[in-house]
PDB file of N, CA and C in Angstrom:
ATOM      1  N   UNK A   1     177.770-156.784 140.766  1.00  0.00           N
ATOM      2  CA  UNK A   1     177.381-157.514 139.579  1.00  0.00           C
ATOM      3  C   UNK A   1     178.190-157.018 138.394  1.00  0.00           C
ATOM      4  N   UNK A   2     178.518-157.868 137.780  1.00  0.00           N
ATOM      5  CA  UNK A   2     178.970-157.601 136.093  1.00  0.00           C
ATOM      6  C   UNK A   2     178.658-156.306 135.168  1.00  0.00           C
ATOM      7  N   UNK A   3     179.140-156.109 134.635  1.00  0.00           N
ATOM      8  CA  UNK A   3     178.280-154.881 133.755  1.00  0.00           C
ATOM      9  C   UNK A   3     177.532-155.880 132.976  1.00  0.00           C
ATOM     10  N   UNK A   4     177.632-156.895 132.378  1.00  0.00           N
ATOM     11  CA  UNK A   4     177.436-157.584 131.219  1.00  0.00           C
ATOM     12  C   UNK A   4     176.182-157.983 131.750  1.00  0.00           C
ATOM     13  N   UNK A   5     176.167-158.267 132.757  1.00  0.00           N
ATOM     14  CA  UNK A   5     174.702-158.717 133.479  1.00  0.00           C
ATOM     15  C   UNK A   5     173.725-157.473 133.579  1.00  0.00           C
ATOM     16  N   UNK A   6     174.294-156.234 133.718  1.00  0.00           N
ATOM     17  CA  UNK A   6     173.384-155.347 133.797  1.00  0.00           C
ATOM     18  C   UNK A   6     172.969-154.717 132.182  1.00  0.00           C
ATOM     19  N   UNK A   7     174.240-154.976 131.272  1.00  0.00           N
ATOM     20  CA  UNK A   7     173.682-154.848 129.816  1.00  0.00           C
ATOM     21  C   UNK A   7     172.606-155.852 129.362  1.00  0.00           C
ATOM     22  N   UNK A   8     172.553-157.117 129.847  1.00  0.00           N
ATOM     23  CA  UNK A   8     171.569-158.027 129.301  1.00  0.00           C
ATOM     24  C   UNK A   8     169.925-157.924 129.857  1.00  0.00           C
ATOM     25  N   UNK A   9     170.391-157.278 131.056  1.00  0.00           N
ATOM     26  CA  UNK A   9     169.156-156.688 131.700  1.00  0.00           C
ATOM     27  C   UNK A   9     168.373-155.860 131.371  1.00  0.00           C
ATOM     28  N   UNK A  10     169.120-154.792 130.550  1.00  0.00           N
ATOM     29  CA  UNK A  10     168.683-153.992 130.102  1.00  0.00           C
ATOM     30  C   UNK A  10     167.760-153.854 128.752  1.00  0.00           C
ATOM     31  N   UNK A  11     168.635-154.894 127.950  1.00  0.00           N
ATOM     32  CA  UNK A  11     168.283-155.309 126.641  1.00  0.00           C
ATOM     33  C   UNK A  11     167.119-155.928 127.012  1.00  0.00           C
ATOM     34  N   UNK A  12     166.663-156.912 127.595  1.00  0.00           N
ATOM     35  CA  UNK A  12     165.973-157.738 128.127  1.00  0.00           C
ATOM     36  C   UNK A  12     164.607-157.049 128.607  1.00  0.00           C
ATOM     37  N   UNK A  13     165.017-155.964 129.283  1.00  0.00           N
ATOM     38  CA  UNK A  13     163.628-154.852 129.644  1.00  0.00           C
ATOM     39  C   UNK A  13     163.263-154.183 128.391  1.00  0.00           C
ATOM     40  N   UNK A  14     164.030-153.659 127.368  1.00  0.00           N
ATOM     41  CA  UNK A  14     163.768-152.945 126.485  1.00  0.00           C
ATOM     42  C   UNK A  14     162.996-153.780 125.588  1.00  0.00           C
ATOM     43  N   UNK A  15     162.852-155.007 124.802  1.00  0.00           N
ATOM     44  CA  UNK A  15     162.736-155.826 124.124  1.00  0.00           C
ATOM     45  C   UNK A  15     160.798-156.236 125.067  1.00  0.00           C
ATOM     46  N   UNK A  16     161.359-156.420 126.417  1.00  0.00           N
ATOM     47  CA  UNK A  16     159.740-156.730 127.112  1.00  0.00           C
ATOM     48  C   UNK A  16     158.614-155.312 126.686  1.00  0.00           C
ATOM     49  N   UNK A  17     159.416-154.341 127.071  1.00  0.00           N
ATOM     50  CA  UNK A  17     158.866-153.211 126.958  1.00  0.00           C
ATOM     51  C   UNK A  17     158.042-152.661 125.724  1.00  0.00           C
ATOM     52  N   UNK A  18     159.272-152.361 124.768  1.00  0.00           N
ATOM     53  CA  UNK A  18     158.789-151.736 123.264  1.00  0.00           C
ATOM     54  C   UNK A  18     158.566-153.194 122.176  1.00  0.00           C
ATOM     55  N   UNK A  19     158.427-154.830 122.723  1.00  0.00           N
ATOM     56  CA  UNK A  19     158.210-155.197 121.783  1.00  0.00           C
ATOM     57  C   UNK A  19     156.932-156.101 121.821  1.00  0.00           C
ATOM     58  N   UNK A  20     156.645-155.936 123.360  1.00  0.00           N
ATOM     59  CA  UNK A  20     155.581-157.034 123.792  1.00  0.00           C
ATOM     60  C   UNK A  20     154.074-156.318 123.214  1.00  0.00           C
ATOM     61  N   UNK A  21     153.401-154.577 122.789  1.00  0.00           N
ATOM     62  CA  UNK A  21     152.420-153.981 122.088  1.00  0.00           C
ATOM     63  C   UNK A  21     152.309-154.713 120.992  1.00  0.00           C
ATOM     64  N   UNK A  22     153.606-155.426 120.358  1.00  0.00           N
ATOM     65  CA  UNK A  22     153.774-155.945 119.037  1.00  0.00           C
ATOM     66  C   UNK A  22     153.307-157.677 118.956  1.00  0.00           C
ATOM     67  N   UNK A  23     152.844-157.865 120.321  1.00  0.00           N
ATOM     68  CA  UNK A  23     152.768-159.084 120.347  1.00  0.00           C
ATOM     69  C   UNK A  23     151.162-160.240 119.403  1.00  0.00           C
ATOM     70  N   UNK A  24     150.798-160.968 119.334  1.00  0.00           N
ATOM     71  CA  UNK A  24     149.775-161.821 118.646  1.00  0.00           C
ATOM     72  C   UNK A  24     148.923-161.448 119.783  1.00  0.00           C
ATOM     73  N   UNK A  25     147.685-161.184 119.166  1.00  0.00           N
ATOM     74  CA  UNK A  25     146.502-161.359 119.966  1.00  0.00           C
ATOM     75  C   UNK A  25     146.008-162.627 119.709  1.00  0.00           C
ATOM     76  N   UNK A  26     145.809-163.215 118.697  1.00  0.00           N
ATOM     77  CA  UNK A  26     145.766-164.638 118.542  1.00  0.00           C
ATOM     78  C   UNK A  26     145.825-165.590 119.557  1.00  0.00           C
ATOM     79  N   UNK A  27     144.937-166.898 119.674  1.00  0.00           N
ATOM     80  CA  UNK A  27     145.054-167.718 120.746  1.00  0.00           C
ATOM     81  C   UNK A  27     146.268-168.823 120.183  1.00  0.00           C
ATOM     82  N   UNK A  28     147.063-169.020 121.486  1.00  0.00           N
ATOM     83  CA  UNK A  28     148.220-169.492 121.081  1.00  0.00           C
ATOM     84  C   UNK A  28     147.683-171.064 120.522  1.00  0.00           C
ATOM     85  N   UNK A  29     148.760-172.078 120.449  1.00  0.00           N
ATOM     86  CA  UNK A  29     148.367-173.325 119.413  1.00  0.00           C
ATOM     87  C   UNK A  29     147.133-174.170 120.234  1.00  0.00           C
ATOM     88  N   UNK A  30     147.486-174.253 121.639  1.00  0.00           N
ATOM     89  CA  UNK A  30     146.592-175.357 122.495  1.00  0.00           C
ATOM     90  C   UNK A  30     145.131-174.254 122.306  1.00  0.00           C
ATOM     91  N   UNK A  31     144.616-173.658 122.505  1.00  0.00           N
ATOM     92  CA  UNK A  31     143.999-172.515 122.710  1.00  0.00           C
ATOM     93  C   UNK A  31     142.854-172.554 121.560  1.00  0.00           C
ATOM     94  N   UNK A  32     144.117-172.446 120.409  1.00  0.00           N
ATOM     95  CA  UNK A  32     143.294-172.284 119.148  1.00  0.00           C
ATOM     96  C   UNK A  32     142.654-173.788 118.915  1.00  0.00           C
ATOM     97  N   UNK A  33     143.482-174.524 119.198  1.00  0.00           N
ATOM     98  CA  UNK A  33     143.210-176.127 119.157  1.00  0.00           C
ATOM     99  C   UNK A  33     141.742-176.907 119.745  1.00  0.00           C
ATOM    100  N   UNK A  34     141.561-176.172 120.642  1.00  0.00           N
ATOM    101  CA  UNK A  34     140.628-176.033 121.747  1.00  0.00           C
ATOM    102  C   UNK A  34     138.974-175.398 120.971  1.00  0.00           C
ATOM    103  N   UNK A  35     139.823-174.179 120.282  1.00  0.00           N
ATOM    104  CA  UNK A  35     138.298-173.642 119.908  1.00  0.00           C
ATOM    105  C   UNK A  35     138.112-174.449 118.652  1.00  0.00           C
ATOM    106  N   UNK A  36     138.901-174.987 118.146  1.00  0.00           N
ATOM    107  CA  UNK A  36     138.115-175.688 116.714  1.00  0.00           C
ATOM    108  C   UNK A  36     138.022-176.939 116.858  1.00  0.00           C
ATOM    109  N   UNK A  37     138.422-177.538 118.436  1.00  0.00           N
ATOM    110  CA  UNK A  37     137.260-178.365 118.221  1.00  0.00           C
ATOM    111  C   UNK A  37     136.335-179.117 119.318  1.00  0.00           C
ATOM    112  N   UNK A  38     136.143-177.607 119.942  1.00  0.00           N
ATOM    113  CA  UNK A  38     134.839-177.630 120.764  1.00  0.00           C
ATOM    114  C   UNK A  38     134.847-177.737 121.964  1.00  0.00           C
ATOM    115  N   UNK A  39     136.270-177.797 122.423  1.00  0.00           N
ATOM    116  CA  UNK A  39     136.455-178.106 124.096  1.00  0.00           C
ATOM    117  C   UNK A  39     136.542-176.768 124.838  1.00  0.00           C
ATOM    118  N   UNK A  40     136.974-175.804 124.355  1.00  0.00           N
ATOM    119  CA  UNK A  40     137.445-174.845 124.765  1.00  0.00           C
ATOM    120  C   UNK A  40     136.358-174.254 126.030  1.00  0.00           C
ATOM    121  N   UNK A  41     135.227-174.399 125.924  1.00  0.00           N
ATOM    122  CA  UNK A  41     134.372-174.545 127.244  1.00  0.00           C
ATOM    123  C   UNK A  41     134.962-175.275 128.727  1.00  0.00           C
ATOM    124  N   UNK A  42     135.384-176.379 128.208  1.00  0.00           N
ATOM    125  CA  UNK A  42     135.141-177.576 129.277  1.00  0.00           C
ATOM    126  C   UNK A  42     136.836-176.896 129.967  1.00  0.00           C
ATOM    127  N   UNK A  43     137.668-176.142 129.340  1.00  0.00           N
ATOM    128  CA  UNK A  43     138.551-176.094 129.968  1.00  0.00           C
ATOM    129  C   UNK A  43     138.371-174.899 130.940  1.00  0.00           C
ATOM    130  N   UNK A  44     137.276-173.956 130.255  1.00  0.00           N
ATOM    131  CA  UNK A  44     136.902-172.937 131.937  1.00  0.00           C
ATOM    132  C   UNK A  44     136.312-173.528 132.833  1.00  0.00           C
ATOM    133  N   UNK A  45     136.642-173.147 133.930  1.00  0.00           N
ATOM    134  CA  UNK A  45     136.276-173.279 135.353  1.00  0.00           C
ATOM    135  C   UNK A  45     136.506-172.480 135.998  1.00  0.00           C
ATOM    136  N   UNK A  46     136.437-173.047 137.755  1.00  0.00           N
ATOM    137  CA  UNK A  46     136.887-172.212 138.687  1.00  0.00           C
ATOM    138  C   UNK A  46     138.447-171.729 138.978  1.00  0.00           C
ATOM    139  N   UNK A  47     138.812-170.718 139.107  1.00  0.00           N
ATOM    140  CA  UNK A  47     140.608-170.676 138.979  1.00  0.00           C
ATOM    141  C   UNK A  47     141.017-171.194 140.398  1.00  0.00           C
ATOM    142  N   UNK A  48     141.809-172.030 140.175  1.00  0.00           N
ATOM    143  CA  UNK A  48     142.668-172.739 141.810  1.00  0.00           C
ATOM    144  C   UNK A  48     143.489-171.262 141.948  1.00  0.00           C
ATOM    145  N   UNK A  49     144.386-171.256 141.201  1.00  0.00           N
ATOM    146  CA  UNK A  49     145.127-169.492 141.894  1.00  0.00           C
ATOM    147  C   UNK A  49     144.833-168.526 140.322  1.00  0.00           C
ATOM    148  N   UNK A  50     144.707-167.343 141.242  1.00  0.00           N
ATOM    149  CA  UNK A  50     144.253-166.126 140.252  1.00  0.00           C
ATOM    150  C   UNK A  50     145.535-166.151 139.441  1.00  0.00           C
ATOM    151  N   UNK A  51     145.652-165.141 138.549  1.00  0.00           N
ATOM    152  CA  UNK A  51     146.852-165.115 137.748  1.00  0.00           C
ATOM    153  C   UNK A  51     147.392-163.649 138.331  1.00  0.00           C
ATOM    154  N   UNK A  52     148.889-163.262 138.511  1.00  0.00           N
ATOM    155  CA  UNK A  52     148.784-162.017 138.754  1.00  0.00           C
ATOM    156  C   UNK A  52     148.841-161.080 137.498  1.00  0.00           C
ATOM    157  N   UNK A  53     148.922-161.339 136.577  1.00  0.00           N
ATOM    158  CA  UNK A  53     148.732-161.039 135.268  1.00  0.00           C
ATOM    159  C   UNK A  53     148.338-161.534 133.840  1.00  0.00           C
ATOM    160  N   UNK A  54     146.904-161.679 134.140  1.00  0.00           N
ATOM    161  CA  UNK A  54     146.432-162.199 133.127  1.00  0.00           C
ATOM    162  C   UNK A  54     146.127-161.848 131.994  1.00  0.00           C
ATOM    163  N   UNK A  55     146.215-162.443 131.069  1.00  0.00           N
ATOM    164  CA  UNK A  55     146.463-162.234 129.766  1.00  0.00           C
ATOM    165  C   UNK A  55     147.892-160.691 129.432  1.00  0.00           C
ATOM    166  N   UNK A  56     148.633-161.494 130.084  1.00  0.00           N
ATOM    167  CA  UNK A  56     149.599-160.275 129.765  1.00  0.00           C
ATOM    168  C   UNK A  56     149.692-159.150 129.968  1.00  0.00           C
ATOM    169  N   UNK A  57     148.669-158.348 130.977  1.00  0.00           N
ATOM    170  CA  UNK A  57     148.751-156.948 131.251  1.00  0.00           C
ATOM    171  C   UNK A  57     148.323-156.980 132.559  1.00  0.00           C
ATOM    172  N   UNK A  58     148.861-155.536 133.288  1.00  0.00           N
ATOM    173  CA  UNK A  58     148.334-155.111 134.656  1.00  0.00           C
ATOM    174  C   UNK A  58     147.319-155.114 134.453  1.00  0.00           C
ATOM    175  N   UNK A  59     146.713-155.197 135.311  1.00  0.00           N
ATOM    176  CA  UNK A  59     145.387-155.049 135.259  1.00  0.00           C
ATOM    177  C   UNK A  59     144.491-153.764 136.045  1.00  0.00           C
ATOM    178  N   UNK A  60     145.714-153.293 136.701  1.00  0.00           N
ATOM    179  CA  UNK A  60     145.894-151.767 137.111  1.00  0.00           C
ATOM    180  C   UNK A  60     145.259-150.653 136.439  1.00  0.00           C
ATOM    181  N   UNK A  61     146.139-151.164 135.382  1.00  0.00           N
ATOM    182  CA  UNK A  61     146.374-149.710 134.423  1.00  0.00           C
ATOM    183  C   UNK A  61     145.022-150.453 133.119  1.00  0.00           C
ATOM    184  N   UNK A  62     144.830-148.878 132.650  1.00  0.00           N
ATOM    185  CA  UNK A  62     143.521-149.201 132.162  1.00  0.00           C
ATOM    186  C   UNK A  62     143.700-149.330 130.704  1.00  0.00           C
ATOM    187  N   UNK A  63     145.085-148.934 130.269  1.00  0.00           N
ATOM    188  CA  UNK A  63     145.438-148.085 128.439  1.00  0.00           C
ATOM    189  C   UNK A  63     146.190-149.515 128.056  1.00  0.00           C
ATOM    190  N   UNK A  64     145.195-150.129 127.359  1.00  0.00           N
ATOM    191  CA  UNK A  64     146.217-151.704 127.173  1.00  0.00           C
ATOM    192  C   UNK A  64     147.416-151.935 126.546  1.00  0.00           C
ATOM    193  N   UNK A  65     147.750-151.050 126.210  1.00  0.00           N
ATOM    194  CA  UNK A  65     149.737-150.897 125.609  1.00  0.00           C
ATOM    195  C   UNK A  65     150.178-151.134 126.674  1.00  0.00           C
ATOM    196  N   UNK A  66     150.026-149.997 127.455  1.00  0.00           N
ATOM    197  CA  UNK A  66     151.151-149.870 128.425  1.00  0.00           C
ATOM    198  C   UNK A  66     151.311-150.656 129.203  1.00  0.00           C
ATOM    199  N   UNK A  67     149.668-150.981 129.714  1.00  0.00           N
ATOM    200  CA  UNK A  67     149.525-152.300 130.190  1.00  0.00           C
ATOM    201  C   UNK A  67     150.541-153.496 130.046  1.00  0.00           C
ATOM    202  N   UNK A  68     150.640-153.891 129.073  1.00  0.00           N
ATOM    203  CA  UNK A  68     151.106-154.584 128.456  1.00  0.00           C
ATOM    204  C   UNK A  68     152.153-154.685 128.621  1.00  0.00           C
ATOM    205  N   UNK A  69     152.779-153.427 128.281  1.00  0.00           N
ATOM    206  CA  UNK A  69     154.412-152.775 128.277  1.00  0.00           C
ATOM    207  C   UNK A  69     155.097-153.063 129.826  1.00  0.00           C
ATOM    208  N   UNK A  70     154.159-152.903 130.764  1.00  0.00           N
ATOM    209  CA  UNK A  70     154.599-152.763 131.988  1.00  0.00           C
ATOM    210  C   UNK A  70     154.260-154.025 132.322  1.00  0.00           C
ATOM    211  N   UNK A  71     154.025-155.015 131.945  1.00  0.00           N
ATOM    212  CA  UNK A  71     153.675-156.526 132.399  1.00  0.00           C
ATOM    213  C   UNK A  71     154.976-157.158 131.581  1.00  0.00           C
ATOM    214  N   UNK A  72     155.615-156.490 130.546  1.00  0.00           N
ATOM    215  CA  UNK A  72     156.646-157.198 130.245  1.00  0.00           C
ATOM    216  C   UNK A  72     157.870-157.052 130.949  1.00  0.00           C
ATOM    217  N   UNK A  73     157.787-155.181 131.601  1.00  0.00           N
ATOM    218  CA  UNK A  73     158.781-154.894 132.351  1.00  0.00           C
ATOM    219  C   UNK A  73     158.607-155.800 133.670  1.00  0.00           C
ATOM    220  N   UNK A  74     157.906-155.736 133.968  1.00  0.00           N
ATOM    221  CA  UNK A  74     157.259-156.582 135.553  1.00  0.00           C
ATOM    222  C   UNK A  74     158.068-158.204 135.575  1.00  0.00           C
ATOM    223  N   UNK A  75     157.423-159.264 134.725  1.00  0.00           N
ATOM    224  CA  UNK A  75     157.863-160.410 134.059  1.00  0.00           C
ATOM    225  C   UNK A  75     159.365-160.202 134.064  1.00  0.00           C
ATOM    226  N   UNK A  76     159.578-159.657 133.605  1.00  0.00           N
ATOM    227  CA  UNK A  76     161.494-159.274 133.129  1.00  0.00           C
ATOM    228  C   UNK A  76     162.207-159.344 134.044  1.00  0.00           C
ATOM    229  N   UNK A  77     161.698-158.269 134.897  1.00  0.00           N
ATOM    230  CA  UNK A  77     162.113-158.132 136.205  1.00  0.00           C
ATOM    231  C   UNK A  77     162.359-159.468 137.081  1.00  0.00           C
ATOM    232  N   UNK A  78     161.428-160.056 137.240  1.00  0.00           N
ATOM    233  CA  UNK A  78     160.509-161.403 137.990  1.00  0.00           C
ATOM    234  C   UNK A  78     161.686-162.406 137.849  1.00  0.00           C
ATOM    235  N   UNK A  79     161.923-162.385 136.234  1.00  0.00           N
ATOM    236  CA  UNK A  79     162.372-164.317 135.735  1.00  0.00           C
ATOM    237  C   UNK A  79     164.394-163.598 135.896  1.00  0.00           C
ATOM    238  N   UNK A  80     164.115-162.269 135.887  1.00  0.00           N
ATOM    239  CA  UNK A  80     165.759-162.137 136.042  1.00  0.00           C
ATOM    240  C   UNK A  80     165.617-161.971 137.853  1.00  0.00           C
ATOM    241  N   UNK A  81     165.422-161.953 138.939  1.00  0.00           N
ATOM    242  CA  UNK A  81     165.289-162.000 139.960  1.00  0.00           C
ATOM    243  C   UNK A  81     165.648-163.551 140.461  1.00  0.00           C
ATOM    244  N   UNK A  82     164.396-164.291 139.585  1.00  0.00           N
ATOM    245  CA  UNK A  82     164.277-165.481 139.947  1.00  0.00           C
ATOM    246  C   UNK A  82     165.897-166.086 139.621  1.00  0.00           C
ATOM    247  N   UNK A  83     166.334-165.946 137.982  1.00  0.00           N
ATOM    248  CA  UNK A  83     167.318-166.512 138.082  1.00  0.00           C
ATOM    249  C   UNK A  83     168.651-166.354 138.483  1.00  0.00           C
ATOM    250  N   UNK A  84     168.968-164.720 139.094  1.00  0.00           N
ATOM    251  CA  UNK A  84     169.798-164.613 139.328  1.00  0.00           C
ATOM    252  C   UNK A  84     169.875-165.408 140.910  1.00  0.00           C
ATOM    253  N   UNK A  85     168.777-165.445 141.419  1.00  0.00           N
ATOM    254  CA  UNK A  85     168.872-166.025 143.366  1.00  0.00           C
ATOM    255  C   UNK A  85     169.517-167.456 143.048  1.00  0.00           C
ATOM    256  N   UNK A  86     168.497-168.048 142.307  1.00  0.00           N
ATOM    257  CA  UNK A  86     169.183-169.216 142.114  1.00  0.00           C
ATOM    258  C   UNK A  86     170.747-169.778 141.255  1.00  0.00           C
ATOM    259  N   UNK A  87     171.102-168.403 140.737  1.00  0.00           N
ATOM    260  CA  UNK A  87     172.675-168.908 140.261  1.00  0.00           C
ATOM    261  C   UNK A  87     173.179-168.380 141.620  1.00  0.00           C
ATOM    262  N   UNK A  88     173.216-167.750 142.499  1.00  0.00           N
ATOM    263  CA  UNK A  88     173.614-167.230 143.480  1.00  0.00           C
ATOM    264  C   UNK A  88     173.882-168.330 144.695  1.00  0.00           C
ATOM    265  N   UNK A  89     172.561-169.288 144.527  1.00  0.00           N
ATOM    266  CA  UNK A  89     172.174-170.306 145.780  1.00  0.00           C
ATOM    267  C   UNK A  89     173.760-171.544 144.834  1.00  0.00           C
ATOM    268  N   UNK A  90     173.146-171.776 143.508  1.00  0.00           N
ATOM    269  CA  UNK A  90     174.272-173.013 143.036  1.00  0.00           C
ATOM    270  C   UNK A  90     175.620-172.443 143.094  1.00  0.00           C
ATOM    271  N   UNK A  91     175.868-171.460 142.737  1.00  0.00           N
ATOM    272  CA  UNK A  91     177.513-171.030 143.320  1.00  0.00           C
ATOM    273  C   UNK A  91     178.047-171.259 144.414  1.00  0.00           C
ATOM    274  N   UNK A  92     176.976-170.419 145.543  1.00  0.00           N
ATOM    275  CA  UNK A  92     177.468-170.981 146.867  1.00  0.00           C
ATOM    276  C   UNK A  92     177.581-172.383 147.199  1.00  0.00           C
ATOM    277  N   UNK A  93     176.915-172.863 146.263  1.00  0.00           N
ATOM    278  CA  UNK A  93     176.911-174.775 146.681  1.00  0.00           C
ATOM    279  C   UNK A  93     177.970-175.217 146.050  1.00  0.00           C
ATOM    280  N   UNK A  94     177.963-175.045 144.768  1.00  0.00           N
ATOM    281  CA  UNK A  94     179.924-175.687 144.185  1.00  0.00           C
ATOM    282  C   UNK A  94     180.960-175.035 144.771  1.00  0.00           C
ATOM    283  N   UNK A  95     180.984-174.050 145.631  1.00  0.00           N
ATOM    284  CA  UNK A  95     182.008-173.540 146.296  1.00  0.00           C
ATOM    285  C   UNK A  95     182.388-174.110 147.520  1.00  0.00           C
ATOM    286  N   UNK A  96     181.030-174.608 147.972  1.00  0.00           N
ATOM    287  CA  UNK A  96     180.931-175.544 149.100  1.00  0.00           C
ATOM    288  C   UNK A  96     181.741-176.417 148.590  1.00  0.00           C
ATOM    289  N   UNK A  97     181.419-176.823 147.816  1.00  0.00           N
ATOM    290  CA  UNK A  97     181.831-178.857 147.103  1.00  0.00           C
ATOM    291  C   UNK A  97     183.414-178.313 146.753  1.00  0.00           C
ATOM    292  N   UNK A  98     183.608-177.069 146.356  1.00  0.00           N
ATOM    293  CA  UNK A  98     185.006-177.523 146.032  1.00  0.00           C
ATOM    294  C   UNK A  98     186.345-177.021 146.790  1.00  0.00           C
ATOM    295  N   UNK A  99     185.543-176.391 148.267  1.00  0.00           N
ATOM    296  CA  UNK A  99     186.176-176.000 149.128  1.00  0.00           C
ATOM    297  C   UNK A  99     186.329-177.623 149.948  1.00  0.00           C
ATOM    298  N   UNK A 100     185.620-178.179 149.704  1.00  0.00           N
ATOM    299  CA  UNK A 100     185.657-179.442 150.708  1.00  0.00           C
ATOM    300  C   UNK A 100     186.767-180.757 149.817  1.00  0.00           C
ATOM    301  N   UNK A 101     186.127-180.446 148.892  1.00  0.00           N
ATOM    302  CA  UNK A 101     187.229-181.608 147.271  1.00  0.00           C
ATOM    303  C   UNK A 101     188.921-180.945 147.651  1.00  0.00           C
ATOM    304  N   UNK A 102     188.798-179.670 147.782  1.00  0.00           N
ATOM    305  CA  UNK A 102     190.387-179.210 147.988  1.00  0.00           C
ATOM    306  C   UNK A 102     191.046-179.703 149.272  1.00  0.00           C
ATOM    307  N   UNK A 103     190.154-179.714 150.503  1.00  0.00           N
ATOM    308  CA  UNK A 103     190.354-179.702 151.532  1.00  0.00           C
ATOM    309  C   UNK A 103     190.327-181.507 152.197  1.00  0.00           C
ATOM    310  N   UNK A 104     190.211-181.760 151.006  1.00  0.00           N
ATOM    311  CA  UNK A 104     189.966-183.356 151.172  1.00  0.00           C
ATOM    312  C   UNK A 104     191.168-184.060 150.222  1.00  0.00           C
ATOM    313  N   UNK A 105     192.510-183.297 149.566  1.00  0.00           N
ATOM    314  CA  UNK A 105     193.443-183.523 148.743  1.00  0.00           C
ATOM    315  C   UNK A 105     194.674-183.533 149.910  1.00  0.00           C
TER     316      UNK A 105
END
């Protein structure tokens, strides 16, 4: 891998890490929207799938910073995983396409 990929990674963990304690406890817009004006009941129910981190923290760990801290590292981890497989899967596919476009000249 790149260095540049592993610098953005990094930045990317650090920022989840030391900035997510800093985050709104506040209910976000739908949320807040919800409690003022009266639905916010009707939207609990039964959960179809659990969350593996709900409301933003392990649920492991008991000290809700870190909690926190380590649900951003976790997440970070997760969505850079996720997207690196899939630039990995579309590369191999335009390489396909343009091994075949060459081979078809």
């Amino acid at each position: 891998m790149k260095k540049e990929i592993w610098y953005g990674l990094l930045v990317a963990l650090l920022i989840g890490v030391f900035l997510s304690p800093f985050a709104s406890s506040s209910p976000d817009g739908l949320e807040r929207v919800a409690e003022d004006k009266g639905f916010l009941a009707k939207s609990e129910g039964r959960e179809v799938v659990g969350a593996p981190m709900p409301d933003y923290v392990l649920p492991v760990i008991s000290n809700e910073t870190v909690a926190g801290s380590a649900a951003g590292a976790v997440g970070t981890i997760i969505t850079f995983g996720a997207a690196y497989g899939l630039a990995k899967i579309v590369s191999k596919k335009n390489k396909k396409v343009d091994h075949l476009t060459q081979s078809t000249k």
